[in-house]
C-alpha atoms as a PDB file:
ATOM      1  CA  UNK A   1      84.400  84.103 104.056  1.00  0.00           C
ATOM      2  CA  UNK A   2      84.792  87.690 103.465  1.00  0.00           C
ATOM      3  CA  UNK A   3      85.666  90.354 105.620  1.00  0.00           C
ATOM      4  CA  UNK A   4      82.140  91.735 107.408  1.00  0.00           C
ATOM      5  CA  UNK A   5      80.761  95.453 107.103  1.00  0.00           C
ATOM      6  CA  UNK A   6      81.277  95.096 111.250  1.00  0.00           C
ATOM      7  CA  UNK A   7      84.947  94.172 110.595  1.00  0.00           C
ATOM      8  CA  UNK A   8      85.457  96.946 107.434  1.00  0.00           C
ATOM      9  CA  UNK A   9      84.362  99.384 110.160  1.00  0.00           C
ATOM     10  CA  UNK A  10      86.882  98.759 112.772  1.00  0.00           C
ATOM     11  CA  UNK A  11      89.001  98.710 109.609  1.00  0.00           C
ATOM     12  CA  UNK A  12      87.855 102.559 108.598  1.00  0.00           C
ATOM     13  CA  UNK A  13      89.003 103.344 112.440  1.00  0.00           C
ATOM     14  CA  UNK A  14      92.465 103.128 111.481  1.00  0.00           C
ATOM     15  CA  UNK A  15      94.437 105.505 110.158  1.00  0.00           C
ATOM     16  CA  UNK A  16      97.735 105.275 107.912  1.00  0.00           C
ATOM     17  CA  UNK A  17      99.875 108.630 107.933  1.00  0.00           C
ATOM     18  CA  UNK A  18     103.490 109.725 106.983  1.00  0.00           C
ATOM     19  CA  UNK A  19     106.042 110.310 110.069  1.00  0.00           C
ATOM     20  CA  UNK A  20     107.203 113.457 109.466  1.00  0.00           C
ATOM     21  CA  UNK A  21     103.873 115.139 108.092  1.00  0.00           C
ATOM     22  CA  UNK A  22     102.859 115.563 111.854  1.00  0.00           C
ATOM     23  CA  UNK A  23     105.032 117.561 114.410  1.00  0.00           C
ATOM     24  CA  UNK A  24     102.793 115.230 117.024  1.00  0.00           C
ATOM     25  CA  UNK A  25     104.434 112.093 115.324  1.00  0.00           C
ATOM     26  CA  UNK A  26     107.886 113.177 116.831  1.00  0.00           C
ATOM     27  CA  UNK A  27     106.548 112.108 120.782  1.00  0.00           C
ATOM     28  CA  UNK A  28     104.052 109.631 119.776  1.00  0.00           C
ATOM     29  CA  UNK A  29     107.381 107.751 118.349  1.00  0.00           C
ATOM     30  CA  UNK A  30     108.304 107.015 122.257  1.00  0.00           C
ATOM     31  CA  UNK A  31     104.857 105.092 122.689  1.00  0.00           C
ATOM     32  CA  UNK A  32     106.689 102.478 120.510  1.00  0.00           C
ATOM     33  CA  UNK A  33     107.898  99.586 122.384  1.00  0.00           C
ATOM     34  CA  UNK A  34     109.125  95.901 120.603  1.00  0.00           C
ATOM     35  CA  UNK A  35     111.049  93.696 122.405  1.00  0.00           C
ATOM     36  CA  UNK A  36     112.062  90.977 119.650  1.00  0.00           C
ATOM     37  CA  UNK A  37     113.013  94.483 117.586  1.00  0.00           C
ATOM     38  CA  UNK A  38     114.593  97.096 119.631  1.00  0.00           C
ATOM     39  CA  UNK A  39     116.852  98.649 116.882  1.00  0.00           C
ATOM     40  CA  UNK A  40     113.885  98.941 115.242  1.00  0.00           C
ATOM     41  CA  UNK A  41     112.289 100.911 117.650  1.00  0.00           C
ATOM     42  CA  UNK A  42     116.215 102.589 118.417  1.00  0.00           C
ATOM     43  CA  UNK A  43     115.794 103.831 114.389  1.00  0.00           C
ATOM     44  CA  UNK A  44     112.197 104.753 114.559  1.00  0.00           C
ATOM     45  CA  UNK A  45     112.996 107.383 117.233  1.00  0.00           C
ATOM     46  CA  UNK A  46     116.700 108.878 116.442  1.00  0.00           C
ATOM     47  CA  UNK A  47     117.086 108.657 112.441  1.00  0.00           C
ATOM     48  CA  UNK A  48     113.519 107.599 111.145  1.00  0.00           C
ATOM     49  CA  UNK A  49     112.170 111.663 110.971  1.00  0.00           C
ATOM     50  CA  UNK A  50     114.910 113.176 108.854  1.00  0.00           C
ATOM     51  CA  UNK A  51     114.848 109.875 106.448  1.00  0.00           C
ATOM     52  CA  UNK A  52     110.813 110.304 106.015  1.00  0.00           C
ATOM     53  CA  UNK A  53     111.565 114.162 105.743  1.00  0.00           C
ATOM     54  CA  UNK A  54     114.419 114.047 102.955  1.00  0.00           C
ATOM     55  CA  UNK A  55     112.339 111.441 101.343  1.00  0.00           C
ATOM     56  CA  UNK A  56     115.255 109.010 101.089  1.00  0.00           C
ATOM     57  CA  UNK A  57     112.769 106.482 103.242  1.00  0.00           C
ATOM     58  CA  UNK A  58     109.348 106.679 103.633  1.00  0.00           C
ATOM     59  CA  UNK A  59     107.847 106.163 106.941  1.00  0.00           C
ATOM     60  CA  UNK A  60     104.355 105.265 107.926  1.00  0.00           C
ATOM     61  CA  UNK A  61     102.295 105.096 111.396  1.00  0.00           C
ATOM     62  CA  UNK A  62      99.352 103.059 111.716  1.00  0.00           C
ATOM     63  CA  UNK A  63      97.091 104.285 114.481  1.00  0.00           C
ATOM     64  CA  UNK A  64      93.751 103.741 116.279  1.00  0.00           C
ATOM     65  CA  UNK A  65      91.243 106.247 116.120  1.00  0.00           C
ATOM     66  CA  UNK A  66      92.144 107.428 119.793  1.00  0.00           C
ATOM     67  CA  UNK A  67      95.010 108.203 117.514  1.00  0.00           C
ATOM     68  CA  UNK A  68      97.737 105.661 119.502  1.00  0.00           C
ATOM     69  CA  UNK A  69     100.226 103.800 117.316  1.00  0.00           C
ATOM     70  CA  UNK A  70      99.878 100.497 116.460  1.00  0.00           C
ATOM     71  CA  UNK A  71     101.985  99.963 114.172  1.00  0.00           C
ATOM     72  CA  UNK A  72     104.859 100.766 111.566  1.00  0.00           C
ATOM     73  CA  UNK A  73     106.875 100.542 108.688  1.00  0.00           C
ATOM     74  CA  UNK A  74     108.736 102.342 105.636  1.00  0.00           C
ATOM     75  CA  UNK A  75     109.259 101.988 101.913  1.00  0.00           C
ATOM     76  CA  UNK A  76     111.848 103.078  99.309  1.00  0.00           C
ATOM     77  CA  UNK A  77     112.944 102.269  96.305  1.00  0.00           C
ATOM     78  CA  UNK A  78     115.243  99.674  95.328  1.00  0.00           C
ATOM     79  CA  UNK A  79     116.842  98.103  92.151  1.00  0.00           C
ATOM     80  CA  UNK A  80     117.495  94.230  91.669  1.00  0.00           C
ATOM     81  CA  UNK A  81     118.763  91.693  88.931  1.00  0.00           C
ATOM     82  CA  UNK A  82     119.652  89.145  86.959  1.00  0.00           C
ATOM     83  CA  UNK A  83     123.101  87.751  87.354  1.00  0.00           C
ATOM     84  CA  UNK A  84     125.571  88.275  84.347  1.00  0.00           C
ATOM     85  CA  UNK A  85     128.599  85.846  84.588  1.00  0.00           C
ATOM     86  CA  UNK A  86     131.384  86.786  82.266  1.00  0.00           C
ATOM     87  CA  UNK A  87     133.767  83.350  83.206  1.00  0.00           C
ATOM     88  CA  UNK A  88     130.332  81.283  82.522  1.00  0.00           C
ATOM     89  CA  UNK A  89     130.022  83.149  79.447  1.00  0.00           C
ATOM     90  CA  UNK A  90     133.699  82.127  78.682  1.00  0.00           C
ATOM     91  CA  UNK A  91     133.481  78.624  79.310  1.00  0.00           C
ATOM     92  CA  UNK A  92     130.230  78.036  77.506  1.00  0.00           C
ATOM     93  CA  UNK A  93     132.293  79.814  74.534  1.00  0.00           C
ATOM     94  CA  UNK A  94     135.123  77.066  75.031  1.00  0.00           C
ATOM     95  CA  UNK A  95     132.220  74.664  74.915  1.00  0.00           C
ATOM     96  CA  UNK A  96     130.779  75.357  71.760  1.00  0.00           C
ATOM     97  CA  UNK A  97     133.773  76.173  69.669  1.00  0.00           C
ATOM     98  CA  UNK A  98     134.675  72.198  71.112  1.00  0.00           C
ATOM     99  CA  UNK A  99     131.540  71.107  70.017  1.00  0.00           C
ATOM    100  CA  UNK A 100     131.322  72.597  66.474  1.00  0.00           C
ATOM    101  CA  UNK A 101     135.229  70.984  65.834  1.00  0.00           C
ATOM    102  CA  UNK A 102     134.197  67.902  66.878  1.00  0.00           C
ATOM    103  CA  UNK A 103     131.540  67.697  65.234  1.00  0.00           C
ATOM    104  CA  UNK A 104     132.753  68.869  61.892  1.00  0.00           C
ATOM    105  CA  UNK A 105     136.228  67.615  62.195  1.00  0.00           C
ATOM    106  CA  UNK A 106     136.936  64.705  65.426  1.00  0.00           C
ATOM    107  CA  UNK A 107     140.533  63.881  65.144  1.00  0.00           C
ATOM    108  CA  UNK A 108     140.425  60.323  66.450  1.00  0.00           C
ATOM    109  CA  UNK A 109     137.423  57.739  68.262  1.00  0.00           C
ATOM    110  CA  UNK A 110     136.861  59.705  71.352  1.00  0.00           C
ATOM    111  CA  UNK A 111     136.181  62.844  69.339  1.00  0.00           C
ATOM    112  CA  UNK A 112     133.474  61.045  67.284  1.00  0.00           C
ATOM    113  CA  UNK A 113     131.878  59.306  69.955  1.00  0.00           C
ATOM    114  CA  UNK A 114     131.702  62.668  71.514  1.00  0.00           C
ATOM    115  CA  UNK A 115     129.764  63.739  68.574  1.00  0.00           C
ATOM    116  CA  UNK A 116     127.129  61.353  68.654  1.00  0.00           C
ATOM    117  CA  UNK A 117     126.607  61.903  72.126  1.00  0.00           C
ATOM    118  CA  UNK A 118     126.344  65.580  71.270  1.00  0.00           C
ATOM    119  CA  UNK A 119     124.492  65.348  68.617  1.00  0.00           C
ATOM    120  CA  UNK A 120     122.175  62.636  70.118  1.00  0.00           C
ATOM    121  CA  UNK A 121     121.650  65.573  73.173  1.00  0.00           C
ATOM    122  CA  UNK A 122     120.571  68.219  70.649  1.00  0.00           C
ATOM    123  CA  UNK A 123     118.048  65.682  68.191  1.00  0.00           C
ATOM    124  CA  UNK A 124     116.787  65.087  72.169  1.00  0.00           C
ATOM    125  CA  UNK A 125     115.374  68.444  72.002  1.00  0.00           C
ATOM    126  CA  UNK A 126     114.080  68.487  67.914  1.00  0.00           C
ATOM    127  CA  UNK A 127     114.885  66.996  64.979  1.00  0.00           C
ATOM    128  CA  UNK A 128     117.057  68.588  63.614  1.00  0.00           C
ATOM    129  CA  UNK A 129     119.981  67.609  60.695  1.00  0.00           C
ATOM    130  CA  UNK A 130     123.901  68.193  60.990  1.00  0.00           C
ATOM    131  CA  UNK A 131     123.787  71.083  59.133  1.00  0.00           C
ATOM    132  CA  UNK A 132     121.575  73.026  61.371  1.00  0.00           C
ATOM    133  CA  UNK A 133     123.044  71.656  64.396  1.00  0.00           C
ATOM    134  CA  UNK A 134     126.704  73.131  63.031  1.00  0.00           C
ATOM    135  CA  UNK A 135     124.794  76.426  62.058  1.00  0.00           C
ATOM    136  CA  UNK A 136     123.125  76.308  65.885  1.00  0.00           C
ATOM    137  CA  UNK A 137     126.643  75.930  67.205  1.00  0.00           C
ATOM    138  CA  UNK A 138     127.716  78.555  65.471  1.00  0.00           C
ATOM    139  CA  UNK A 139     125.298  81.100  65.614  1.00  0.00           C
ATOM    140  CA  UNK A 140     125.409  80.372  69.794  1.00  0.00           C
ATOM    141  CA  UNK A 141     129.008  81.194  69.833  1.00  0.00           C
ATOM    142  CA  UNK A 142     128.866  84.324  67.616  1.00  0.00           C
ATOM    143  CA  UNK A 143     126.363  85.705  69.956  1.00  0.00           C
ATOM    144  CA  UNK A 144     128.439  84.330  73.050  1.00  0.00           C
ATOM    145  CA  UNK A 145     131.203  86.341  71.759  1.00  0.00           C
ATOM    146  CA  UNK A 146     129.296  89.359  70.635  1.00  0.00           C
ATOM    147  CA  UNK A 147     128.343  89.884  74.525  1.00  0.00           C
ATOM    148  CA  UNK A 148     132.123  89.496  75.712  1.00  0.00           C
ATOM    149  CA  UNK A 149     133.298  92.336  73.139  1.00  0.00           C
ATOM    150  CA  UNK A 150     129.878  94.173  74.456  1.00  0.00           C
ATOM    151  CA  UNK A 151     131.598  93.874  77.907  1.00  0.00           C
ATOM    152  CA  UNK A 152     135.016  94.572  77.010  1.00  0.00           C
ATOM    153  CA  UNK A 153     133.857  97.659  74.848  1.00  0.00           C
ATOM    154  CA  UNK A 154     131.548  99.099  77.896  1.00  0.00           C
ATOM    155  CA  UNK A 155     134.084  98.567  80.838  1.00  0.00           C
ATOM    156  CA  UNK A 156     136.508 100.699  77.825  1.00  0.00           C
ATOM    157  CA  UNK A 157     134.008 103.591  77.587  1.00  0.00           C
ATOM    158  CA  UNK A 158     132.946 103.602  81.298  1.00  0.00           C
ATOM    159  CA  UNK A 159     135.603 102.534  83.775  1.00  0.00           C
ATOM    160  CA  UNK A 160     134.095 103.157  86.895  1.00  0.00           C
ATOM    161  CA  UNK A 161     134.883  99.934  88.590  1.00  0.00           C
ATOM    162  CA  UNK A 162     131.673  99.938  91.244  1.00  0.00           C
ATOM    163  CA  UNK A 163     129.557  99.285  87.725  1.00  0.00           C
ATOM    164  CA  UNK A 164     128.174  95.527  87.859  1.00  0.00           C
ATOM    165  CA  UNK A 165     127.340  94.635  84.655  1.00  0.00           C
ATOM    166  CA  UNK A 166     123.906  92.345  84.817  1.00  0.00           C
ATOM    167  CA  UNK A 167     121.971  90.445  82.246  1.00  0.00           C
ATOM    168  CA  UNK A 168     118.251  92.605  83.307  1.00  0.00           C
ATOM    169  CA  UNK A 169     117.447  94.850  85.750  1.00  0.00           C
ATOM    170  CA  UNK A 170     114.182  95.547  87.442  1.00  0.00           C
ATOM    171  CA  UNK A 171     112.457  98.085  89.484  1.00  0.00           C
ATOM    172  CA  UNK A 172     111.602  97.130  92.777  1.00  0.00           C
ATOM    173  CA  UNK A 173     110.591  98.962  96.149  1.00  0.00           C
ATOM    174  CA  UNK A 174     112.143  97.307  99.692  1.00  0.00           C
ATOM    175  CA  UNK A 175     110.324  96.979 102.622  1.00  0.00           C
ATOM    176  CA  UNK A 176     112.154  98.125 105.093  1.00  0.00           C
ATOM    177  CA  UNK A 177     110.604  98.685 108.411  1.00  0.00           C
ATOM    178  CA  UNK A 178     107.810  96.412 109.438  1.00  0.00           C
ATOM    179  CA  UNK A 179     107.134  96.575 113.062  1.00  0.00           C
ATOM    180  CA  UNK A 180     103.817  96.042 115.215  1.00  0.00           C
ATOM    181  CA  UNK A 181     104.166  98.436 118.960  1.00  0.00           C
ATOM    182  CA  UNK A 182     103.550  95.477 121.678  1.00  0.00           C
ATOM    183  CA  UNK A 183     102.520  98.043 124.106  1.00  0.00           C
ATOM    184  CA  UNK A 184      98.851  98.203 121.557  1.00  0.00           C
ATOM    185  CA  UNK A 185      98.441  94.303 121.706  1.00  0.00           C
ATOM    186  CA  UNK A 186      95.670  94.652 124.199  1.00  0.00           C
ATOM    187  CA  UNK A 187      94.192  97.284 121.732  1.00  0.00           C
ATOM    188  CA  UNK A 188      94.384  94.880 119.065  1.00  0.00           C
ATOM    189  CA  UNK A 189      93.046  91.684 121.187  1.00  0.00           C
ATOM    190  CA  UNK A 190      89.855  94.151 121.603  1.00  0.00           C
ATOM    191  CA  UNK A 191      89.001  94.050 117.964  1.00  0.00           C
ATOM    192  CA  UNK A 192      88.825  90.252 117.618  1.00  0.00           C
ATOM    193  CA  UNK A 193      90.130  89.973 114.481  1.00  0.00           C
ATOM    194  CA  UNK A 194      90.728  86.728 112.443  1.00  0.00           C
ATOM    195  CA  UNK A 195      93.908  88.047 111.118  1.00  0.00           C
ATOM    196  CA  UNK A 196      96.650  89.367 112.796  1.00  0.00           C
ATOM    197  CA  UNK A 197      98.053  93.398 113.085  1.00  0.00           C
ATOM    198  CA  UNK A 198     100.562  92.368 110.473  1.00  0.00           C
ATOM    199  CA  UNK A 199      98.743  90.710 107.666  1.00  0.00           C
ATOM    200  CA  UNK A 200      96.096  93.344 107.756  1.00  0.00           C
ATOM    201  CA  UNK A 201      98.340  96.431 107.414  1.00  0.00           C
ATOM    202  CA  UNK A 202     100.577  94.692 104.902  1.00  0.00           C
ATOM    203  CA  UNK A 203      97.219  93.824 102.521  1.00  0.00           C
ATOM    204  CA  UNK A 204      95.393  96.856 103.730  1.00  0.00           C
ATOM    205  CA  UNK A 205      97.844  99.434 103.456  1.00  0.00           C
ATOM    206  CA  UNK A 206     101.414  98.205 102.333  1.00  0.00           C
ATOM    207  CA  UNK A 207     100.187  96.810  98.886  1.00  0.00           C
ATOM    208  CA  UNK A 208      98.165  99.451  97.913  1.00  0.00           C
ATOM    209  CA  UNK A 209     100.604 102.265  98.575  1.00  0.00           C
ATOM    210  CA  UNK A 210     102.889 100.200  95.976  1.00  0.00           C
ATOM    211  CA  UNK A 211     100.283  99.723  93.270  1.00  0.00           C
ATOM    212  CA  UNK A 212      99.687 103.874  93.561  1.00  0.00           C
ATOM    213  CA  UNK A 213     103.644 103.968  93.023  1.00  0.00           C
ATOM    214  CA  UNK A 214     103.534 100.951  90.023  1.00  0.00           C
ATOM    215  CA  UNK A 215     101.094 103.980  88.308  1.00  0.00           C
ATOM    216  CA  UNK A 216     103.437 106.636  88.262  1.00  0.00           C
ATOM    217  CA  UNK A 217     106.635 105.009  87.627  1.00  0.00           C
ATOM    218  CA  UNK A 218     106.925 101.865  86.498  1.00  0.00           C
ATOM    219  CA  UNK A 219     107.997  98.729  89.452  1.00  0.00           C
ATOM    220  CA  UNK A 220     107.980  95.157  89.277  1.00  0.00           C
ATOM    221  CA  UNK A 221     109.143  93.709  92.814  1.00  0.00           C
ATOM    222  CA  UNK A 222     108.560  94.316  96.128  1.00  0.00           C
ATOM    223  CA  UNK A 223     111.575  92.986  98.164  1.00  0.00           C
ATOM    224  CA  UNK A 224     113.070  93.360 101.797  1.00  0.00           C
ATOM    225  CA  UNK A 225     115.422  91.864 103.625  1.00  0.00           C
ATOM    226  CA  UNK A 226     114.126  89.283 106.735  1.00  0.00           C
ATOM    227  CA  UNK A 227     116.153  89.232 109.628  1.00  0.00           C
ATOM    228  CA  UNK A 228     115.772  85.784 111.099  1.00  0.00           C
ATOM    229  CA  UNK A 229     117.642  84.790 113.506  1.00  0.00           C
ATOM    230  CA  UNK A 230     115.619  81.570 114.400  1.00  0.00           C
ATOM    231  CA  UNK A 231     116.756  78.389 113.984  1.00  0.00           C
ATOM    232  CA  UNK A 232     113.780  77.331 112.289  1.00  0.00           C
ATOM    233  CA  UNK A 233     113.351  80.401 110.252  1.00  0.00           C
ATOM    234  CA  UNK A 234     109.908  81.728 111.998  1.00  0.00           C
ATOM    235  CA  UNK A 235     110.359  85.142 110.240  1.00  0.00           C
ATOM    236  CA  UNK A 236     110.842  83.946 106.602  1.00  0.00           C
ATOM    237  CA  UNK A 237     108.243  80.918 106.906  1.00  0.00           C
ATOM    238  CA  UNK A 238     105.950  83.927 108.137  1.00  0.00           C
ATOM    239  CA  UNK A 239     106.881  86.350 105.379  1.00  0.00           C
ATOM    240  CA  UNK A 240     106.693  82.855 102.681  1.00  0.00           C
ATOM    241  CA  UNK A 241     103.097  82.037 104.012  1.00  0.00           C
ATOM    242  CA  UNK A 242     101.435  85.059 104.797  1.00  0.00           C
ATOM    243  CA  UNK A 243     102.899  87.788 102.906  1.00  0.00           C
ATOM    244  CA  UNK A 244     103.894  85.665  99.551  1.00  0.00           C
ATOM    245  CA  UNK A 245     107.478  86.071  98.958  1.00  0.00           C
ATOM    246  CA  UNK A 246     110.065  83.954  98.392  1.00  0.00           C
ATOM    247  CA  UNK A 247     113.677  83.577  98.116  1.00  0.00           C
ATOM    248  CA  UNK A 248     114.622  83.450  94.240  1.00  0.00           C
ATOM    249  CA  UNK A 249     117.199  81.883  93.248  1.00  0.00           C
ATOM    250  CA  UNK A 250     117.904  83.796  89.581  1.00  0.00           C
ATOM    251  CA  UNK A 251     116.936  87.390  90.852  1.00  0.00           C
ATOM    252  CA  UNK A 252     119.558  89.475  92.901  1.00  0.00           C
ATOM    253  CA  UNK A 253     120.595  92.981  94.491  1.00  0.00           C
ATOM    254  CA  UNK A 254     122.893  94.712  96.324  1.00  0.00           C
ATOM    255  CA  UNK A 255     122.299  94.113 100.110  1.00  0.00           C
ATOM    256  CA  UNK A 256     123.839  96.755 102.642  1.00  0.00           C
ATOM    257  CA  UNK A 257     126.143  95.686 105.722  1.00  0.00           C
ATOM    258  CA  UNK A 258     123.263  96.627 107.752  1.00  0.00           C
ATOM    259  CA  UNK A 259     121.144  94.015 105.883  1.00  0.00           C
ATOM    260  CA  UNK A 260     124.169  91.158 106.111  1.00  0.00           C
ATOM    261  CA  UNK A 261     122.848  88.363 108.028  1.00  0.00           C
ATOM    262  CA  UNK A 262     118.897  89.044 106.811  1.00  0.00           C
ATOM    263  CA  UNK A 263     117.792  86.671 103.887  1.00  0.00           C
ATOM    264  CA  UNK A 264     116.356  88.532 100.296  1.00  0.00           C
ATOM    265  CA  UNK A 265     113.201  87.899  99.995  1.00  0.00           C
ATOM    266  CA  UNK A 266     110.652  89.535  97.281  1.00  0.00           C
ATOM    267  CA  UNK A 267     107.676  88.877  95.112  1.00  0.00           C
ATOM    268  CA  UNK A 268     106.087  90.176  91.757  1.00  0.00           C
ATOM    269  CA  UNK A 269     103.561  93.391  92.296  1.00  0.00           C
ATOM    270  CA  UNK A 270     101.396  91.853  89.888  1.00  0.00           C
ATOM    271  CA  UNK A 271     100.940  88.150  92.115  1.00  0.00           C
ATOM    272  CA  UNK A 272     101.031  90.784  95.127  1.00  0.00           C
ATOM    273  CA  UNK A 273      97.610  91.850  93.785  1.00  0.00           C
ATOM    274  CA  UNK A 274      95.927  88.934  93.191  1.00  0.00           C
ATOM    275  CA  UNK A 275      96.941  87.679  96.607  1.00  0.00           C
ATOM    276  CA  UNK A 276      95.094  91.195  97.950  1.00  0.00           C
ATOM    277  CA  UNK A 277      92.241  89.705  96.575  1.00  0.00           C
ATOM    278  CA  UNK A 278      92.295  86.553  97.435  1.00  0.00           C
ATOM    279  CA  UNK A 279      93.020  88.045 101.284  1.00  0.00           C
ATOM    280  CA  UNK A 280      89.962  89.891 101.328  1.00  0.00           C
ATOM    281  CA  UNK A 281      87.843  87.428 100.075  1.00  0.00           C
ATOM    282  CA  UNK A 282      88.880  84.317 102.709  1.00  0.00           C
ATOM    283  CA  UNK A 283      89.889  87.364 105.193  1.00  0.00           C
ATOM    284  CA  UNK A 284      87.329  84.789 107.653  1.00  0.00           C
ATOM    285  CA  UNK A 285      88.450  81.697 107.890  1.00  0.00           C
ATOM    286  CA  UNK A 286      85.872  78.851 107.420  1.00  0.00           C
ATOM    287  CA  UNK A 287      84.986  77.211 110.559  1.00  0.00           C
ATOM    288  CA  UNK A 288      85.201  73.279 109.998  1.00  0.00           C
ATOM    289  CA  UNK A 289      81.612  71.320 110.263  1.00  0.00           C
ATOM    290  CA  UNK A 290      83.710  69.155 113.191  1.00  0.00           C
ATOM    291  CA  UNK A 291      84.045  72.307 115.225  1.00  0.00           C
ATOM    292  CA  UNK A 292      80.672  73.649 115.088  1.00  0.00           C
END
């Protein structure tokens, strides 16, 4: 069911505003309390003003209309990728250049019926004759080998040995910070909400702050880091169910020694939206006919 006009006004009561564009932000920062997260907390009051200041992070306080904090979390922007590897690249080379021998030249029984079973792997896939398959093979290892001299003739012109050479890169902004205060849970209990403090500011507030960014400058990903330190992974079942985002497998970044033992996590900006949607329209839970 979707959310009520009751519930959308309790939602109006909140507020969302930047840390550091209120010099009463700098005190209300000490009515933050989190048990399960006191670095957190630890950043939000000793480093968390300059970073929103500088702009380097972006820092955001949710509060109630009596104006107490609720909640918080920060933003900034972030690049990830696709993996580039240079010995695969290699080896797939060595492949080819075996393949296309054998199969226009094996040199004794093996060799042929290592041909068949290569060729037999390729007609798998279309139906295609020798000659194409020797003008695939070749045509794979030119361009194989064009990328290694692409390599060589970059880390030549640009030796600056911190450059990781990637197959794509994409825009992305990390969620950095995302941290309810538990000295508002009573505050929050009073509302009766179906959804918890979290869900609602991520959909609410989080998402569309990064679709206003995705229209400026272009963005893909939204990604943080979860530190779980559960045995059952809680945290990154929480951030897989509710929030959307999972752990890739083929998308990468560069992940601080602050971030070491948290797991990447991040989703598409586009899905991100469509799951807004889909939050505000089932934002009620259905009761089930058994429990009325």
């Amino acid at each position: 069911m979707q959310i009520t006009p009751e519930q959308i006004e309790i939602l109006k009561s909140l507020s969302c505003h930047r840390l550091s564009k209120n010099d009463e932000h700098r005190d209300l920062v000490h009515s933050f309390e989190n048990t399960r997260n006191p670095n957190l907390i630890d950043g939000l009051r000793k480093t968390a003003w300059s970073e929103d200041e500088e702009g380097s992070t972006a820092y955001y306080l949710i509060k109630d209309k009596a104006g107490f904090p609720l909640f918080f979390f920060s933003l900034k922007c972030g690049a990830l990728y696709q993996h580039l590897d240079e010995d695969q690249i290699k080896e797939r080379k060595k492949a080819y250049d075996l393949a296309k021998r054998i199969i226009s030249n094996p040199q004794n029984k093996e060799e042929e019926e290592m041909a068949a079973i290569v060729l037999e792997q390729f007609r798998a896939g279309r139906d295609i004759s020798d000659e194409e398959i020797k003008r695939f093979l070749k045509e794979k290892t030119y361009k194989k080998l064009n990328i290694l001299n692409f390599i060589l003739g970059d880390k030549s012109r640009d030796p600056n040995k911190h450059i990781i050479r990637v197959s794509n890169t994409h825009s992305g902004i990390e969620l950095v910070h995302f941290c309810s205060n538990e000295l508002a849970r009573s505050i929050w209990r009073g509302y009766n909400m179906p959804q918890s403090i979290g869900k609602i500011v991520f959909w609410r507030y989080i998402v569309p702050i990064i679709q206003s960014v995705r229209e400026a400058v272009g963005c893909k990903y939204l990604f943080l880091f979860a530190a779980d330190s559960t045995e059952d992974g809680t945290l990154i079942n929480y951030y897989n169910v509710e929030l959307k985002l999972n752990r890739p497998s083929d998308i990468g970044t560069s992940k601080p020694i602050y971030d070491l033992n948290c797991v990447f996590m991040c989703q598409e900006i586009t899905e991100l939206l469509k799951y807004r949607e889909e939050f505000m329209r089932n934002f009620n839970p259905d009761i089930p006919l058994d429990a009325v």
